[in-house]
Protein backbone atom coordinates (compact mmCIF):
# COMPACT_ATOMS: atom_id res chain seq x y z
CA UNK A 1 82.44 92.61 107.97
CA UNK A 2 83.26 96.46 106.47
CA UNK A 3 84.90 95.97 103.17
CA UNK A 4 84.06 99.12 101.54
CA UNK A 5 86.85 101.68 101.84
CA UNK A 6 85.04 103.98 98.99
CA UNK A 7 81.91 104.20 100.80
CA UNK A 8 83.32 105.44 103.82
CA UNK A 9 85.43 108.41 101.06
CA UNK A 10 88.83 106.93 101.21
CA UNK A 11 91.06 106.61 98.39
CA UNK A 12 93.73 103.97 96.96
CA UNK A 13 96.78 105.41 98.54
CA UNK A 14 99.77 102.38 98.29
CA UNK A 15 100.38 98.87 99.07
CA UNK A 16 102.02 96.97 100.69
CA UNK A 17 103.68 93.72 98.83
CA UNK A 18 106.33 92.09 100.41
CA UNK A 19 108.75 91.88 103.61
CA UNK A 20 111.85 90.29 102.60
CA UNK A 21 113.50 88.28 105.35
CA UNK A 22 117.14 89.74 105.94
CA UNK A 23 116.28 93.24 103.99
CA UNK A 24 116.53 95.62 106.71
CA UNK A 25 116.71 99.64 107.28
CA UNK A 26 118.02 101.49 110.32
CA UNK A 27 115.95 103.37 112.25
CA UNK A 28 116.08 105.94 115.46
CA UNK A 29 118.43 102.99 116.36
CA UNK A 30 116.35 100.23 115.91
CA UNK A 31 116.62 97.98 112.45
CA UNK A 32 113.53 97.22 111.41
CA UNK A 33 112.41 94.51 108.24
CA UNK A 34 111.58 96.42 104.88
CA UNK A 35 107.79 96.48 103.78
CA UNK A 36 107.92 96.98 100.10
CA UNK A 37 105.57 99.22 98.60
CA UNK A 38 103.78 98.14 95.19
CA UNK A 39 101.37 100.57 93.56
CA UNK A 40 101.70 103.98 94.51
CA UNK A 41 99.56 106.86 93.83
CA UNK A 42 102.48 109.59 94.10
CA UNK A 43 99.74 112.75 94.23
CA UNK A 44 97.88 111.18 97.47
CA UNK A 45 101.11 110.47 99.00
CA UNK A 46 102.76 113.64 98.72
CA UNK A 47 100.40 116.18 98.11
CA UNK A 48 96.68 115.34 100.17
CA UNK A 49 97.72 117.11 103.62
CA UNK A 50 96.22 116.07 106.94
CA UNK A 51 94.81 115.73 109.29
CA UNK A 52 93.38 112.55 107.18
CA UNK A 53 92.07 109.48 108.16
CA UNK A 54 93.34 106.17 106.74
CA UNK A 55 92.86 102.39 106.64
CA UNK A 56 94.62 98.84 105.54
CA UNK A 57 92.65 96.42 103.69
CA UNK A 58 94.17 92.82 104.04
CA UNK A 59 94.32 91.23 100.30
CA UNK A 60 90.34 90.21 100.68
CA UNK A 61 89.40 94.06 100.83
CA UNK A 62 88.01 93.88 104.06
CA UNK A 63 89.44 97.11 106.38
CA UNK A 64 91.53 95.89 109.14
CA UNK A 65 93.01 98.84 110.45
CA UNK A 66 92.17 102.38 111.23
CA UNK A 67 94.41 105.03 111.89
CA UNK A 68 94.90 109.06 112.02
CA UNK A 69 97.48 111.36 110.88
CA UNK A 70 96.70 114.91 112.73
CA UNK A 71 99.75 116.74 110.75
CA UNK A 72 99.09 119.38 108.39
CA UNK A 73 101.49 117.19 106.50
CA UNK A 74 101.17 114.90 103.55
CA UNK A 75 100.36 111.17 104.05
CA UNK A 76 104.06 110.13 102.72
CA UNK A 77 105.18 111.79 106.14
CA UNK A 78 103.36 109.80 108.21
CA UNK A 79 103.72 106.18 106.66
CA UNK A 80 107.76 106.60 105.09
CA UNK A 81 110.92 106.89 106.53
CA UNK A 82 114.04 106.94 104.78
CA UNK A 83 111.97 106.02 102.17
CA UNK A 84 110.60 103.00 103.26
CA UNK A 85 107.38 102.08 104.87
CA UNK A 86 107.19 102.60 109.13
CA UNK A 87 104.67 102.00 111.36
CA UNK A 88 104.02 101.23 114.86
CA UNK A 89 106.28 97.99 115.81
CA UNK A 90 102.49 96.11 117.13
CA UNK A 91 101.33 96.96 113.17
CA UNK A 92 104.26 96.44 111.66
CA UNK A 93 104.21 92.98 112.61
CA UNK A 94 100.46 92.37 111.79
CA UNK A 95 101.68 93.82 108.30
CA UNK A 96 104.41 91.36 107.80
CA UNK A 97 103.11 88.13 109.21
CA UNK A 98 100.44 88.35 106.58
CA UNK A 99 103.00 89.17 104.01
CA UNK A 100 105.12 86.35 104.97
CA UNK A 101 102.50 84.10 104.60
CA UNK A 102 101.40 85.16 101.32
CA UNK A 103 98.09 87.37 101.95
CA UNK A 104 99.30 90.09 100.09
CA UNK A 105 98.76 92.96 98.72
CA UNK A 106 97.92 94.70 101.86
CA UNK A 107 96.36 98.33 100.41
CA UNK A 108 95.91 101.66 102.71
CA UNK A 109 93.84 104.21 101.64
CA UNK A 110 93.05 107.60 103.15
CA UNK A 111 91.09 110.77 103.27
CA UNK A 112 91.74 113.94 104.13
CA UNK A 113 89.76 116.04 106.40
CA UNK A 114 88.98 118.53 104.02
CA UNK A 115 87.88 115.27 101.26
CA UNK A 116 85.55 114.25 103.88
CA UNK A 117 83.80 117.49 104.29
CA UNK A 118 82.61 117.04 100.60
CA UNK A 119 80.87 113.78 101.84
CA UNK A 120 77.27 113.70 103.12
CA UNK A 121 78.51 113.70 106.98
CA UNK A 122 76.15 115.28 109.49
CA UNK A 123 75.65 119.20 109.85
CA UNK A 124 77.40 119.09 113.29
CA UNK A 125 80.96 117.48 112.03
CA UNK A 126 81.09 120.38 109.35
CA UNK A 127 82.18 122.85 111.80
CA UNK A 128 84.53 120.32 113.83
CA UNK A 129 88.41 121.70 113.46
CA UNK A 130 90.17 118.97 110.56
CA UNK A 131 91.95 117.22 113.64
CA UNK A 132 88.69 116.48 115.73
CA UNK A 133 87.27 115.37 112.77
CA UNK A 134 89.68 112.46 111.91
CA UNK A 135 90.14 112.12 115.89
CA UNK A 136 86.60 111.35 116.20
CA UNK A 137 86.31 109.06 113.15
CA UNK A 138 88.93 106.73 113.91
CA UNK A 139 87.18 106.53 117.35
CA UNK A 140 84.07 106.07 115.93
CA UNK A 141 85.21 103.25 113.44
CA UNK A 142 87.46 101.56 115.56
CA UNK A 143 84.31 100.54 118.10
CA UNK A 144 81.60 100.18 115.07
CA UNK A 145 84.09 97.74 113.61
CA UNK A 146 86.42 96.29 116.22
CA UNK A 147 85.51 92.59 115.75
CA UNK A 148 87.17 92.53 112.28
CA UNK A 149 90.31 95.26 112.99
CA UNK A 150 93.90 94.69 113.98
CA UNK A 151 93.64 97.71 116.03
CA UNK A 152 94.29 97.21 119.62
CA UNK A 153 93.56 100.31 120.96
CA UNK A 154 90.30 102.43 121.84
CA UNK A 155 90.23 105.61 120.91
CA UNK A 156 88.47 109.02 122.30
CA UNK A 157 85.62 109.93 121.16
CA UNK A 158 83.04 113.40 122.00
CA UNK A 159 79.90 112.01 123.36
CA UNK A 160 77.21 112.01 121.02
CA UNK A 161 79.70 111.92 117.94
CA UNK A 162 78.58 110.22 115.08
CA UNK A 163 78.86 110.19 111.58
CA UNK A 164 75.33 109.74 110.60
CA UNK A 165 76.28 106.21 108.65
CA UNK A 166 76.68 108.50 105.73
CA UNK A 167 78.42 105.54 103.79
CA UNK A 168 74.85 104.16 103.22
CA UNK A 169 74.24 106.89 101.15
CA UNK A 170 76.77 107.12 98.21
CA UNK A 171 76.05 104.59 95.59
């Protein structure tokens, strides 16, 4: 199992800590349960723009989901509204059944397009538009690690893509 969300360039973003039964917001008219954020680092969440790439460690560390935001937009856009935590309804229930029974925190962390251009990644990504990067990555990660995700989904990827394992080489 892939445990390692600062090999692969991603960075502490928020967690989630809680799902209190009954505590409810209202939603595209839908109410859905609150997930209560703990720790939050403000400057990821508001200010890193996408596309980015993100994932959710379950309280172990070990990455159990992988997702994209393609937006130009800041992270916060893509994981709050009305200023509380949303996500798919399929996730959002993975995310609260392991808050309700106790495995908490659950921590995402992310990494923006332009953060991951900085990394060791091969020659050919480098010149890949921000939103085919993150496209492709998800893809990528997704099938290299399906056996331990929550993801349900396959994603696209180009053929040939890879990312050269370049994880293996930061310390």
């Amino acid at each position: 199992m892939f445990g390692e969300p600062e090999k692969l360039g991603l960075k502490k973003s928020f967690e989630m800590v809680d799902a209190p039964k009954g505590k409810t917001f209202h939603y595209r008219n839908e109410d859905k349960r609150v997930i209560e954020p703990g720790w939050c680092n403000e400057h990821r969440l508001r200010n890193i723009k996408g596309p980015l790439i993100y994932a959710v460690t379950d309280n172990s560390g070990i990455i159990r989901y992988v997702g994209k935001w393609v937006s130009d937009t800041p992270l916060y856009q893509r994981w709050f509204r009305r200023k509380h935590i949303h996500h798919q309804t399929s996730s959002r229930n993975i995310y609260i059944s392991e808050l309700d029974q106790g495995k908490k925190p659950l921590t995402v962390w992310s990494a923006s397009a332009v953060e991951l251009k900085k990394l060791p990644l091969p020659d050919a990504t480098l010149t890949m538009s921000n939103r085919d990067l993150v496209q492709n990555l998800e893809a990528l990660w997704i099938q290299r690690w399906k056996p331990q995700l929550w993801n349900k989904n396959h994603e696209p990827m180009v053929s040939g893509f890879t990312d050269g394992e370049y994880w293996k080489k930061i310390p």
